[in-house]
PDB file of N, CA and C in Angstrom:
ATOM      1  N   UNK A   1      36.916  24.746  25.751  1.00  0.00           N
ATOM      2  CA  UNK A   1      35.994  23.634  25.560  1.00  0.00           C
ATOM      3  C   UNK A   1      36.036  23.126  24.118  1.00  0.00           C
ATOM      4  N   UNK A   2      36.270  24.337  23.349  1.00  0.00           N
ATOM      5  CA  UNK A   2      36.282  23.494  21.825  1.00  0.00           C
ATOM      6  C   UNK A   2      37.305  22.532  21.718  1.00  0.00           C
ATOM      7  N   UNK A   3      38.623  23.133  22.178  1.00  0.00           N
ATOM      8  CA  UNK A   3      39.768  22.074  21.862  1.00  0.00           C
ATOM      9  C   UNK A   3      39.992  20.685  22.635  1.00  0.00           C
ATOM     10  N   UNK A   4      38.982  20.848  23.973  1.00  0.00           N
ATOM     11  CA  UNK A   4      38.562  19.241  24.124  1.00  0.00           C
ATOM     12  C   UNK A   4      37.570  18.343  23.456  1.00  0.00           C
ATOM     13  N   UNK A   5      36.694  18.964  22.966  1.00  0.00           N
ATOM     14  CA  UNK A   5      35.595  18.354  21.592  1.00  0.00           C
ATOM     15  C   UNK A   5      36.619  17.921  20.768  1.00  0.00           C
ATOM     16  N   UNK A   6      37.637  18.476  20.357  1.00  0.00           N
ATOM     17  CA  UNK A   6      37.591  18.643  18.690  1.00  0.00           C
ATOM     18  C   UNK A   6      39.412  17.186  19.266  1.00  0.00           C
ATOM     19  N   UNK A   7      39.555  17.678  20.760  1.00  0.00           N
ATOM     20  CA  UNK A   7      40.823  16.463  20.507  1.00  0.00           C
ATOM     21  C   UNK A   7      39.743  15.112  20.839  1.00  0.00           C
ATOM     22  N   UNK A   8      38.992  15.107  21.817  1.00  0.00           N
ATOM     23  CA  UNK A   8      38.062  13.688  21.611  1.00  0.00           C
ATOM     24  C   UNK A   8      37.423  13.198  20.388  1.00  0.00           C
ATOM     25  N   UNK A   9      36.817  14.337  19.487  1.00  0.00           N
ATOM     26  CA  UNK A   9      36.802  14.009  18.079  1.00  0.00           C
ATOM     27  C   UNK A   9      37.576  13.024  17.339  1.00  0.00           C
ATOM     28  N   UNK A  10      38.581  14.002  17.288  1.00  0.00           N
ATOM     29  CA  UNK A  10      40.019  13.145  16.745  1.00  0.00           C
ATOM     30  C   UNK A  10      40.222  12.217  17.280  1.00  0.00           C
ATOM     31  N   UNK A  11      40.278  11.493  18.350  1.00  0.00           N
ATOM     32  CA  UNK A  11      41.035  10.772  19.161  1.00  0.00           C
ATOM     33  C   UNK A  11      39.440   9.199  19.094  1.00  0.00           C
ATOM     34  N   UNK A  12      38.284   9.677  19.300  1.00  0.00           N
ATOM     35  CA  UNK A  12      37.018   8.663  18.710  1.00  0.00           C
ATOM     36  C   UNK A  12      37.904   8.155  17.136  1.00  0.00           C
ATOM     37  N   UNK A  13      37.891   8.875  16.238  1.00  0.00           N
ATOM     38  CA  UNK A  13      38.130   8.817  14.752  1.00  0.00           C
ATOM     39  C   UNK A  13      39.106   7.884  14.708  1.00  0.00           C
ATOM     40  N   UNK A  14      40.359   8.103  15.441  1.00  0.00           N
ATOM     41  CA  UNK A  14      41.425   7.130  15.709  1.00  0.00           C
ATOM     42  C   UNK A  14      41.110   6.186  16.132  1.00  0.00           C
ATOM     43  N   UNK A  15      40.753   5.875  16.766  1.00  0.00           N
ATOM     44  CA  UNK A  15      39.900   4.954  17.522  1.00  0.00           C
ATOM     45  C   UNK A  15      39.480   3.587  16.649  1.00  0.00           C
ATOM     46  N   UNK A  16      38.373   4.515  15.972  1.00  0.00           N
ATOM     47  CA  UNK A  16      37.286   4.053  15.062  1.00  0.00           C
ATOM     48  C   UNK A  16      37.975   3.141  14.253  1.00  0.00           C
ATOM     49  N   UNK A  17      38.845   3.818  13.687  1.00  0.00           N
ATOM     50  CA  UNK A  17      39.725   3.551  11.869  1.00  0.00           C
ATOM     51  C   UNK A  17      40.798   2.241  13.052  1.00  0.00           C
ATOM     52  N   UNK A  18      41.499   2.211  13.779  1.00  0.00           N
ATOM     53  CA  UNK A  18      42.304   0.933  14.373  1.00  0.00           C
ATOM     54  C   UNK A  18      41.586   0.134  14.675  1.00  0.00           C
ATOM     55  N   UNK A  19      40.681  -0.082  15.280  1.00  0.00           N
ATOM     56  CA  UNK A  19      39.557  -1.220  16.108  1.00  0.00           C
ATOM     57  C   UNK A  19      38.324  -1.386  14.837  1.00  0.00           C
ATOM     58  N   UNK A  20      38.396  -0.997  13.345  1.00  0.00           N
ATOM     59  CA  UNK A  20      37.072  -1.231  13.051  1.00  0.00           C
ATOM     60  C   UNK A  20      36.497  -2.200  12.835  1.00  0.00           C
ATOM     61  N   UNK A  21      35.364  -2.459  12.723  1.00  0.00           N
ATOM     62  CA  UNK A  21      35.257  -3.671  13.290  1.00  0.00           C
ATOM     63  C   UNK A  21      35.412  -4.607  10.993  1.00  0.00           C
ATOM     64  N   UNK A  22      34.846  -5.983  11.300  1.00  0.00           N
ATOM     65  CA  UNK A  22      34.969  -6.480   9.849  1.00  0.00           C
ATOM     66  C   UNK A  22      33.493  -6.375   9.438  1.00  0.00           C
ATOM     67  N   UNK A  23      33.707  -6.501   8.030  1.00  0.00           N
ATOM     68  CA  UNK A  23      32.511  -5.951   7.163  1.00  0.00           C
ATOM     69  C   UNK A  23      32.112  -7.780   7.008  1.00  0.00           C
ATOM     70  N   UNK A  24      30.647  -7.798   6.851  1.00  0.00           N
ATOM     71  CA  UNK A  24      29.816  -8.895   6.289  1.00  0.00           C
ATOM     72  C   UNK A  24      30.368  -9.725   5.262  1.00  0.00           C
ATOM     73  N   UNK A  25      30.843 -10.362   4.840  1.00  0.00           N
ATOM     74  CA  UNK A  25      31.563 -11.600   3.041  1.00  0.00           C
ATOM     75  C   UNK A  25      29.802 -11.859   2.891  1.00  0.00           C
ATOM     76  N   UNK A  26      29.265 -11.307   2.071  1.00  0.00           N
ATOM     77  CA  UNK A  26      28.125 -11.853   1.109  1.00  0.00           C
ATOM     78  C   UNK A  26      28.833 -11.995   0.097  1.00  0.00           C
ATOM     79  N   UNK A  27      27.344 -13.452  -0.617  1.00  0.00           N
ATOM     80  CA  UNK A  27      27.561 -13.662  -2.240  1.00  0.00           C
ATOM     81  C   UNK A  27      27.167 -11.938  -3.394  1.00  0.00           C
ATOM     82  N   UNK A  28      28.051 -12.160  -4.126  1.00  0.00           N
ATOM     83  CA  UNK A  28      27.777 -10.963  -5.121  1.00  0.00           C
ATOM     84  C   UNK A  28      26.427 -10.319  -4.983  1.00  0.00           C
ATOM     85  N   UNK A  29      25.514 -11.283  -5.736  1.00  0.00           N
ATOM     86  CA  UNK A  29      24.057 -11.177  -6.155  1.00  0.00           C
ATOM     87  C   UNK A  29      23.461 -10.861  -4.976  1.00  0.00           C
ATOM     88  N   UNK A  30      23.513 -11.410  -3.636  1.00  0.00           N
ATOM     89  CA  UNK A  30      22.986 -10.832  -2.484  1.00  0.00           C
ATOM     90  C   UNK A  30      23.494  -9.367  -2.055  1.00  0.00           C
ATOM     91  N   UNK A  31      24.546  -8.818  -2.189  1.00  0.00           N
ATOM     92  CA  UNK A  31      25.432  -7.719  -2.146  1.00  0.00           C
ATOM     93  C   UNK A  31      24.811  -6.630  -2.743  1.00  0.00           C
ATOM     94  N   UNK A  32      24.338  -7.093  -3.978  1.00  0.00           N
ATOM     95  CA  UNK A  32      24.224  -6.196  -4.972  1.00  0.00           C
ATOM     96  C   UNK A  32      22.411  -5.794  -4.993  1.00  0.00           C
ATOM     97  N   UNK A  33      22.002  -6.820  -4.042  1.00  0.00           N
ATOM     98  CA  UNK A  33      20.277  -6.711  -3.684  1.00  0.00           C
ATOM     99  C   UNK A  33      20.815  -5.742  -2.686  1.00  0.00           C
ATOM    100  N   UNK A  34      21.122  -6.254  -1.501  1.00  0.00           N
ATOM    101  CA  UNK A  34      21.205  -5.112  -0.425  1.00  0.00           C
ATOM    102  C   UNK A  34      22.102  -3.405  -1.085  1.00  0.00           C
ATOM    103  N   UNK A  35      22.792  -3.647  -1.506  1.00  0.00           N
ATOM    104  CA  UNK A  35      22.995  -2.243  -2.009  1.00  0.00           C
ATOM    105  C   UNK A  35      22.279  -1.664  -2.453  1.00  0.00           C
ATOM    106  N   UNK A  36      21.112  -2.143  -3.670  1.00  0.00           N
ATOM    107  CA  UNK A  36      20.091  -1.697  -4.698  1.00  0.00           C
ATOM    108  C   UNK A  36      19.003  -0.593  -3.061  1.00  0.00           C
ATOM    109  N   UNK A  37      18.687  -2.023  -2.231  1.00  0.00           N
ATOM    110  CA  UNK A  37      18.058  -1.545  -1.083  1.00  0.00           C
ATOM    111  C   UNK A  37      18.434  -0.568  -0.611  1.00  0.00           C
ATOM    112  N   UNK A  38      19.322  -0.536   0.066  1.00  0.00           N
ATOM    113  CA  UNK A  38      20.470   0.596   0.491  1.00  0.00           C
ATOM    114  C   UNK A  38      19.929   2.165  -0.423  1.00  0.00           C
ATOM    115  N   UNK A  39      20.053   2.256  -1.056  1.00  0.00           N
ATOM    116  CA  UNK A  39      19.721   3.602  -2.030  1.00  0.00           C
ATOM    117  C   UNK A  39      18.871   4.510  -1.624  1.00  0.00           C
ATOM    118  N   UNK A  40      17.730   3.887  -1.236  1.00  0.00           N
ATOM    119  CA  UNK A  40      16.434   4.740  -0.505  1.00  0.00           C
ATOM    120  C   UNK A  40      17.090   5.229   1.018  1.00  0.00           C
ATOM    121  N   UNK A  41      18.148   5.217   1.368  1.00  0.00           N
ATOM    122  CA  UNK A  41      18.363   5.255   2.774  1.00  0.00           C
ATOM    123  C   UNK A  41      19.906   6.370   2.966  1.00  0.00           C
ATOM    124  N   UNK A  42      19.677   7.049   3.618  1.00  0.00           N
ATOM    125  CA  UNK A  42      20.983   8.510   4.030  1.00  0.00           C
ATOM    126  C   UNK A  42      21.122   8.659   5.162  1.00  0.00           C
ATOM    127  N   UNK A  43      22.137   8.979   6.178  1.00  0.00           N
ATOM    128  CA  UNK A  43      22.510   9.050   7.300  1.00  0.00           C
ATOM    129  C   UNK A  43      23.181  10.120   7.077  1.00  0.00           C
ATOM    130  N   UNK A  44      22.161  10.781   7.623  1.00  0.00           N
ATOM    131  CA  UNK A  44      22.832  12.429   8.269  1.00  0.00           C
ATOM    132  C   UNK A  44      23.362  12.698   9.143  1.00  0.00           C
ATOM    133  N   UNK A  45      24.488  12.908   9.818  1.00  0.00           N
ATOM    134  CA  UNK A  45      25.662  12.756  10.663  1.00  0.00           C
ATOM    135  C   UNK A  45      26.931  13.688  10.636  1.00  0.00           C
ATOM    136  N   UNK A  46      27.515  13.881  12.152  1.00  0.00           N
ATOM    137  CA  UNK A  46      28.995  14.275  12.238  1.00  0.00           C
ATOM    138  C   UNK A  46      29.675  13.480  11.835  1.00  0.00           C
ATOM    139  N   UNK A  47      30.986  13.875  11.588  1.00  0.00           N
ATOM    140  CA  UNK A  47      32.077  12.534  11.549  1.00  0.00           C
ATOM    141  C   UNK A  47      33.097  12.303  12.628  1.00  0.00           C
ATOM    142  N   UNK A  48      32.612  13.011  14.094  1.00  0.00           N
ATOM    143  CA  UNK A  48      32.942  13.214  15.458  1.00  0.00           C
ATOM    144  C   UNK A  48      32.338  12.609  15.756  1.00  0.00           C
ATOM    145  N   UNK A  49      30.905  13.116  15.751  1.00  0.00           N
ATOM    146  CA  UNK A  49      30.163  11.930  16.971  1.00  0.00           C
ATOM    147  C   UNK A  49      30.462  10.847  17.245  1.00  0.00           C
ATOM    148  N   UNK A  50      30.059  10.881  18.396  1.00  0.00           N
ATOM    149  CA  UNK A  50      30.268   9.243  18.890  1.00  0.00           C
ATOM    150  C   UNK A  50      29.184   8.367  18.543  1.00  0.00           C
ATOM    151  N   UNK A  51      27.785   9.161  19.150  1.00  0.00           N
ATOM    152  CA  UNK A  51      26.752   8.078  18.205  1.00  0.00           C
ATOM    153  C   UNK A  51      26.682   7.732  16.680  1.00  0.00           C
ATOM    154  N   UNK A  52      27.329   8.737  15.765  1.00  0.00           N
ATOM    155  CA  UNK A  52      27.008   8.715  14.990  1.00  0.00           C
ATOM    156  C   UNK A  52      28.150   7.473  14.263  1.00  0.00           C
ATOM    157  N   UNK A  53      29.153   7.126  15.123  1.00  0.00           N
ATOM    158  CA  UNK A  53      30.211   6.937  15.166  1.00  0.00           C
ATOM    159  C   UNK A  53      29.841   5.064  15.376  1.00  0.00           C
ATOM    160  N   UNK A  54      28.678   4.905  16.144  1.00  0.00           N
ATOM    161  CA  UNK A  54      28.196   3.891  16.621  1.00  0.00           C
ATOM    162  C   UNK A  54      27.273   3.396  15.303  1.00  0.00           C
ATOM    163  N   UNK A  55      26.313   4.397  14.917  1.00  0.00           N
ATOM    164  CA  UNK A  55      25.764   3.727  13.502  1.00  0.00           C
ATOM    165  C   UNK A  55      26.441   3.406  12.622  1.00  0.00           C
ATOM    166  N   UNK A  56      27.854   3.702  11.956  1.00  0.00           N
ATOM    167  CA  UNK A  56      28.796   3.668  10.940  1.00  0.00           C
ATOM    168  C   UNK A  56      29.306   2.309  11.322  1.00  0.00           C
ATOM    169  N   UNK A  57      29.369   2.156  12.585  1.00  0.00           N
ATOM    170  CA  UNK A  57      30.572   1.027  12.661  1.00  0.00           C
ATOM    171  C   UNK A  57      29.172  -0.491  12.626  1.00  0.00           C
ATOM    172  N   UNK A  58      27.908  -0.070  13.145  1.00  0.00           N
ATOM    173  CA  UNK A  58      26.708  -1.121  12.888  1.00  0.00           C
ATOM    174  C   UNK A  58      26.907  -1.316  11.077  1.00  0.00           C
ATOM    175  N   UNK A  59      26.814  -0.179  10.363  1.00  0.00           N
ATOM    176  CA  UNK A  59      26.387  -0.293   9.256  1.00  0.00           C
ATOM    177  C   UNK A  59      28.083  -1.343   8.377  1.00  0.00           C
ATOM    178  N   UNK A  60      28.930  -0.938   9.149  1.00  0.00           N
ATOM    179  CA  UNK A  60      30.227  -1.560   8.199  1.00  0.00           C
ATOM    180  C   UNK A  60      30.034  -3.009   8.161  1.00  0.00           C
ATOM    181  N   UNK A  61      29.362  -3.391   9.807  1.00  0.00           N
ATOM    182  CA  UNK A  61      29.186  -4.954  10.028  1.00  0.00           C
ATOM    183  C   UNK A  61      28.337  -5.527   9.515  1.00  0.00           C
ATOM    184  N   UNK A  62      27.526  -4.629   9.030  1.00  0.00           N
ATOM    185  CA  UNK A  62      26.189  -5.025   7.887  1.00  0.00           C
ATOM    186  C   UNK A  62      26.551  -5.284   6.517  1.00  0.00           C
ATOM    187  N   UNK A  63      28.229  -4.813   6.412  1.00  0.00           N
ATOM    188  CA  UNK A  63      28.216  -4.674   4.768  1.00  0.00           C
ATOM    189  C   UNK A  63      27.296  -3.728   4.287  1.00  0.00           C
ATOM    190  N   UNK A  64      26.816  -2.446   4.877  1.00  0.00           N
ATOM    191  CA  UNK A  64      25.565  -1.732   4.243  1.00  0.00           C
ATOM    192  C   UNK A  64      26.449  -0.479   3.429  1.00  0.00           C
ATOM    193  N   UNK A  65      26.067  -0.319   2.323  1.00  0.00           N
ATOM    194  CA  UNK A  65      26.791   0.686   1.539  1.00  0.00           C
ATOM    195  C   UNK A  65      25.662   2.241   1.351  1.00  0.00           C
ATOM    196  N   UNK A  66      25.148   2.720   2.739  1.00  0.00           N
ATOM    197  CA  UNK A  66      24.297   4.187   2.975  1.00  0.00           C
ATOM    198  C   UNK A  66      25.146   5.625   2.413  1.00  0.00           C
ATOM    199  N   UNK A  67      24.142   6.162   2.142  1.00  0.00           N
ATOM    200  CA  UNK A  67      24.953   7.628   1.868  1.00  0.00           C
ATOM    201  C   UNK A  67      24.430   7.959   3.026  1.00  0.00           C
ATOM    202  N   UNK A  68      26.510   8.559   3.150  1.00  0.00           N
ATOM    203  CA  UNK A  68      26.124   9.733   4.450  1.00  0.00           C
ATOM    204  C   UNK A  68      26.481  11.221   3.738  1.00  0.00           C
ATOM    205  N   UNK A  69      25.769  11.887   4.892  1.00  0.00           N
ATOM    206  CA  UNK A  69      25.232  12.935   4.451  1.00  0.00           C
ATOM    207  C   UNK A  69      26.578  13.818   5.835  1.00  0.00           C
ATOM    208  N   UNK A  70      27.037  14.845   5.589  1.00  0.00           N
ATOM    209  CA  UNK A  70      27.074  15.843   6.357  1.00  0.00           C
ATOM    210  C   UNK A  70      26.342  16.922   6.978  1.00  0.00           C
ATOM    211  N   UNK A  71      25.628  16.676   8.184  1.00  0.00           N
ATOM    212  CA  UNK A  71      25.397  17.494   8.279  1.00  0.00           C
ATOM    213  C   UNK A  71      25.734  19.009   9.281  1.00  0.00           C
ATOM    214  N   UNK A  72      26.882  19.169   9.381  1.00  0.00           N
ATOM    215  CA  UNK A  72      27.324  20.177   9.675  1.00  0.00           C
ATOM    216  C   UNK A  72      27.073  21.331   8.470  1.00  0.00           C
ATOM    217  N   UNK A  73      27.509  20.661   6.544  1.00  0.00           N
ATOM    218  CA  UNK A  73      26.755  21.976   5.804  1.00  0.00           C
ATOM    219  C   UNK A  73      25.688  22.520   6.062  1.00  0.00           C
ATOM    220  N   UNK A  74      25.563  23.810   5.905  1.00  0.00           N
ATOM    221  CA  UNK A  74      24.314  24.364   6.120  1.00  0.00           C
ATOM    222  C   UNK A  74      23.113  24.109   4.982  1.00  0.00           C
ATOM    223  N   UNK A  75      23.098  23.656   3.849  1.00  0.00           N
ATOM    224  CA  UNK A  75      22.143  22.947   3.270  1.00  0.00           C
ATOM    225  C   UNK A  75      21.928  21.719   3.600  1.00  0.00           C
ATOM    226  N   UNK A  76      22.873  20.920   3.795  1.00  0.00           N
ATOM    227  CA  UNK A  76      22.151  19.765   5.103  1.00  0.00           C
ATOM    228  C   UNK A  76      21.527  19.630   6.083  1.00  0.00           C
ATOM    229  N   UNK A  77      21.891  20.715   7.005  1.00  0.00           N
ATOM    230  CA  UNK A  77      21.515  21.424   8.152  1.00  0.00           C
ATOM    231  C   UNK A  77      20.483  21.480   7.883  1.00  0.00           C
ATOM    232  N   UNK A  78      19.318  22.758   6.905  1.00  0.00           N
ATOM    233  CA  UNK A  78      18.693  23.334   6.564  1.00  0.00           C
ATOM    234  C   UNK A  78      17.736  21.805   6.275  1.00  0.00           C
ATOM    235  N   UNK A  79      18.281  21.470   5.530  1.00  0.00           N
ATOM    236  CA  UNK A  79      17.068  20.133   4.808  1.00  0.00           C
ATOM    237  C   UNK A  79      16.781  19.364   6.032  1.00  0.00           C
ATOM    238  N   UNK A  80      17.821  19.131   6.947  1.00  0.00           N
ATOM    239  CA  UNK A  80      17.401  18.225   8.132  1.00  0.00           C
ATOM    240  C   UNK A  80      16.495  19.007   9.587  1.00  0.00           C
ATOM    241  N   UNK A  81      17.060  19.998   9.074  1.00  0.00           N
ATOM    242  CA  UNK A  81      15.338  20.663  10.135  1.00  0.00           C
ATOM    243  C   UNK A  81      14.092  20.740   9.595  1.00  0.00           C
ATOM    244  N   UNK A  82      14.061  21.449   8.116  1.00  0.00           N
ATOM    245  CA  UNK A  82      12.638  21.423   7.265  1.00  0.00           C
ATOM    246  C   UNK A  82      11.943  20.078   7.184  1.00  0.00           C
ATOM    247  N   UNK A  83      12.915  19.300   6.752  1.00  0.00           N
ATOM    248  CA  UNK A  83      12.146  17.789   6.425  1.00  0.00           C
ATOM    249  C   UNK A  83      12.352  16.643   7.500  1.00  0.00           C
ATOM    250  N   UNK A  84      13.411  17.034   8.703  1.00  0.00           N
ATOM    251  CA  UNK A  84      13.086  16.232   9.872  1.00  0.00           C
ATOM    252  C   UNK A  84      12.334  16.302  10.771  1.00  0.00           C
ATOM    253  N   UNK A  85      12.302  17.787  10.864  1.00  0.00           N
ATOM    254  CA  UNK A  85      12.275  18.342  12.254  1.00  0.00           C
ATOM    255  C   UNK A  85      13.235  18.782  12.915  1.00  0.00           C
ATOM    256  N   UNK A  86      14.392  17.937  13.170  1.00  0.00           N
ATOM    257  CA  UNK A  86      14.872  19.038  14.050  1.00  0.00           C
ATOM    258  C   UNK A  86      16.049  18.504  13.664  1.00  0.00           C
ATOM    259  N   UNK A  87      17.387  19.776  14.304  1.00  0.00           N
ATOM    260  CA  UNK A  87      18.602  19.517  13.923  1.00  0.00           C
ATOM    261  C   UNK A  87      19.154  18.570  15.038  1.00  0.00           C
ATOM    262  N   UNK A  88      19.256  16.998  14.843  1.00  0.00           N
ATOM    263  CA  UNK A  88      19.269  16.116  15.748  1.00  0.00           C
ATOM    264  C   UNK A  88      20.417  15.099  15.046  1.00  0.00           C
ATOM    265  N   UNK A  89      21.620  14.402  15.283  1.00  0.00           N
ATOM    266  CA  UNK A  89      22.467  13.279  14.267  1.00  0.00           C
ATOM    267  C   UNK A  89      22.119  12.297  15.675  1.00  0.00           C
ATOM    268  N   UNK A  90      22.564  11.234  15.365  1.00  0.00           N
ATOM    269  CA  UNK A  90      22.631  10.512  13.738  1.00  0.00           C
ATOM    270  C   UNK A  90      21.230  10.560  13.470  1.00  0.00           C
ATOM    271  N   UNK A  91      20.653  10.727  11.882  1.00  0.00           N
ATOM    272  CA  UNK A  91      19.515  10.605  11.887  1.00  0.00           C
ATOM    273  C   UNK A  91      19.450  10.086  10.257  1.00  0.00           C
ATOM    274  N   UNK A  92      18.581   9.018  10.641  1.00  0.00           N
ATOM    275  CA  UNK A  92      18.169   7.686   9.041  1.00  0.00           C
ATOM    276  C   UNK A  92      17.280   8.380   8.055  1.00  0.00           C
ATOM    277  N   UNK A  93      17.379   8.996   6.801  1.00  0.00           N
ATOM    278  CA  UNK A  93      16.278   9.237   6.273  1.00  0.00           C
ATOM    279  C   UNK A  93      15.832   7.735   5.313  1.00  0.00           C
ATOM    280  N   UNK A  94      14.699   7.424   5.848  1.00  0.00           N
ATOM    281  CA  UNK A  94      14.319   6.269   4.953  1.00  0.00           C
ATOM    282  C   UNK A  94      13.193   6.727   3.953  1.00  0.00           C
ATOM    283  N   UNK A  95      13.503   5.961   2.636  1.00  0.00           N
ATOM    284  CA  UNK A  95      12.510   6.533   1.577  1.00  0.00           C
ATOM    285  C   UNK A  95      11.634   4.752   1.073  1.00  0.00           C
ATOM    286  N   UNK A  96      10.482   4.990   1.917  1.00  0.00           N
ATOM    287  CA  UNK A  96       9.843   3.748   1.021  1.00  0.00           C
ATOM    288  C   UNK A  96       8.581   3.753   0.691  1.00  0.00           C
ATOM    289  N   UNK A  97       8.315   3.312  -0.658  1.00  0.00           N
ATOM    290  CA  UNK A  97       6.749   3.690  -0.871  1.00  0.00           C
ATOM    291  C   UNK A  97       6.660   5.095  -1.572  1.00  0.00           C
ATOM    292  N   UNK A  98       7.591   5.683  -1.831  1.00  0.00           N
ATOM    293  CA  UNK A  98       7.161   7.099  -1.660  1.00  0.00           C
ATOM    294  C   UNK A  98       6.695   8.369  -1.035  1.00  0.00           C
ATOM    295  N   UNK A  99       7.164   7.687   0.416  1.00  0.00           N
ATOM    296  CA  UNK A  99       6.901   8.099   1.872  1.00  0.00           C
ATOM    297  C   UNK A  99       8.525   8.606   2.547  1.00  0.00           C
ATOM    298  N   UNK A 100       8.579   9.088   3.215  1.00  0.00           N
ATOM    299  CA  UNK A 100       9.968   9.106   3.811  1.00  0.00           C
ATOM    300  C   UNK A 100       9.490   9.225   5.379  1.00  0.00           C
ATOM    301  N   UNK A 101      10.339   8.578   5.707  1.00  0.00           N
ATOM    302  CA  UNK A 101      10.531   8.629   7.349  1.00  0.00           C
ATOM    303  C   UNK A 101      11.888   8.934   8.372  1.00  0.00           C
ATOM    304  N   UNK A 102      11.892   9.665   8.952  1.00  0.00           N
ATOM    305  CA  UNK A 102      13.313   9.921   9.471  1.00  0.00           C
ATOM    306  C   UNK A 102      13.192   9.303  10.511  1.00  0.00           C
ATOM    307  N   UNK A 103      14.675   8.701  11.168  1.00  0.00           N
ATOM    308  CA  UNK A 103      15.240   7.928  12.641  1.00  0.00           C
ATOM    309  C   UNK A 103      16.034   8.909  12.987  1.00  0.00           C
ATOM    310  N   UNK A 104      15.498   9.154  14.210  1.00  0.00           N
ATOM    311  CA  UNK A 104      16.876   9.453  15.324  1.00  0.00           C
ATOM    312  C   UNK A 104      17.503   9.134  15.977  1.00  0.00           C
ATOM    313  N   UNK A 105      16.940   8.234  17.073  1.00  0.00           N
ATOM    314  CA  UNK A 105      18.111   7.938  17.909  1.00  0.00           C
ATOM    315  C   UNK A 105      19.015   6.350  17.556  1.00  0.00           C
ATOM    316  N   UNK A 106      20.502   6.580  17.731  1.00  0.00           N
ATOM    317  CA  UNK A 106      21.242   5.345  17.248  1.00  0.00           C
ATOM    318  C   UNK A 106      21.026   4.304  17.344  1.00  0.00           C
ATOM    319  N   UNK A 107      20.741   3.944  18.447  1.00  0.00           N
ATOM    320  CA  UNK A 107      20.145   2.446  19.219  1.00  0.00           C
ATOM    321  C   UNK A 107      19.104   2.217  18.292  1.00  0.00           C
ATOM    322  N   UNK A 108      17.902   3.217  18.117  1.00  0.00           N
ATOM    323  CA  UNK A 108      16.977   2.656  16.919  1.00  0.00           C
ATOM    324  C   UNK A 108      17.376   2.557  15.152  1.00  0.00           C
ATOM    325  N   UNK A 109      18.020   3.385  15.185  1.00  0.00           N
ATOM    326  CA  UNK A 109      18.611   3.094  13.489  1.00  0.00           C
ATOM    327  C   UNK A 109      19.344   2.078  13.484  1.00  0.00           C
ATOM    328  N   UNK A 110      19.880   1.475  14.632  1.00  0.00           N
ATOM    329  CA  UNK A 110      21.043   0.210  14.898  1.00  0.00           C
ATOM    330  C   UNK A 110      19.764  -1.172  14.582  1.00  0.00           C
ATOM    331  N   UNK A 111      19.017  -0.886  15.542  1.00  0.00           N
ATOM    332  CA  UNK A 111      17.821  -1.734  15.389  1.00  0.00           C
ATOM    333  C   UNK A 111      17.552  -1.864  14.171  1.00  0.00           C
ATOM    334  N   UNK A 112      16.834  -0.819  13.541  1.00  0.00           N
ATOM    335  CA  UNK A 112      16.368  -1.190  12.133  1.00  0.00           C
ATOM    336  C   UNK A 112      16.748  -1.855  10.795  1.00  0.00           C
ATOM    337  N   UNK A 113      18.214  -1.417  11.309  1.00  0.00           N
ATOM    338  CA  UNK A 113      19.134  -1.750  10.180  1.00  0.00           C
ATOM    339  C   UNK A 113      19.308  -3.388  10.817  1.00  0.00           C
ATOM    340  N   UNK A 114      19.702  -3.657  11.641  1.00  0.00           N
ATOM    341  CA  UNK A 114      19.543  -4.872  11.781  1.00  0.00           C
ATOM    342  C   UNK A 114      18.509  -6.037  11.950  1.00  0.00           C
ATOM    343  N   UNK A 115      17.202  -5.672  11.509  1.00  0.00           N
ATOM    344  CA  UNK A 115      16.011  -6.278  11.576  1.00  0.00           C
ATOM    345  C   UNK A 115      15.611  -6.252   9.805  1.00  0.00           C
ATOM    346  N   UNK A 116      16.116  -5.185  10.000  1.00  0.00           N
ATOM    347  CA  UNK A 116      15.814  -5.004   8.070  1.00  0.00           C
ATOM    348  C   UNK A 116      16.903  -6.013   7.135  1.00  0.00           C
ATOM    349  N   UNK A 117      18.105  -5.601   7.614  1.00  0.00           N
ATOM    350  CA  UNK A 117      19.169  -6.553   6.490  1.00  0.00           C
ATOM    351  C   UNK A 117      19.493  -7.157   7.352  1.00  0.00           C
ATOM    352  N   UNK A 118      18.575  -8.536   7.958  1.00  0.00           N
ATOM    353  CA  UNK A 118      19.123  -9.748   8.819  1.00  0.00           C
ATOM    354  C   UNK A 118      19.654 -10.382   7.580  1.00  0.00           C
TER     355      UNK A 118
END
């Protein structure tokens, strides 16, 4: 069973990188707002998944420049159960206000991100 995970893995990844889709052409100064924005925001994720695979390719079409996070390390791991809840990808940590809020499921981080940087 692993070596069918790990060849669909590979074979999503391939996938991904031939078909990706095109990134947003913003003006500089708008670029450089949404990036500033961008900062408060991490995506904790495989680099297999497929969902997670689905937020990356939302976020490229956004032009959104997010840190992703691995979380297969076990200090990622660790931080994303203590401060999420649970060990769940893809999952959004958003920081605003001085508040943080985590997303889980893709379809909603797809949402947000696209309601947020229309």
């Amino acid at each position: 069973m692993k070596i069918i995970r790990w060849l669909l893995g590979r074979l999503i990844l391939i996938l991904n990188f031939i078909f990706a889709p095109k990134k947003l052409k913003r003006p500089v100064a708008e670029q450089q707002k949404v990036d500033q924005e961008t900062q408060h925001l991490q995506l904790f994720q495989y680099q297999a998944c497929p969902f997670c695979v689905k937020v990356r390719r939302a976020m490229r079409r956004k032009a959104l420049n997010i840190t992703l996070i691995d979380a297969k390390k076990a200090e990622n791991k660790q931080k994303l159960a203590e401060q999420g809840g649970q060990i769940k990808v893809p999952c959004l940590r958003i920081e605003e206000n001085n508040e943080v809020t985590w997303m889980y499921e893709s379809s909603d981080i797809i949402s947000y991100l696209e309601t947020r940087f229309a």
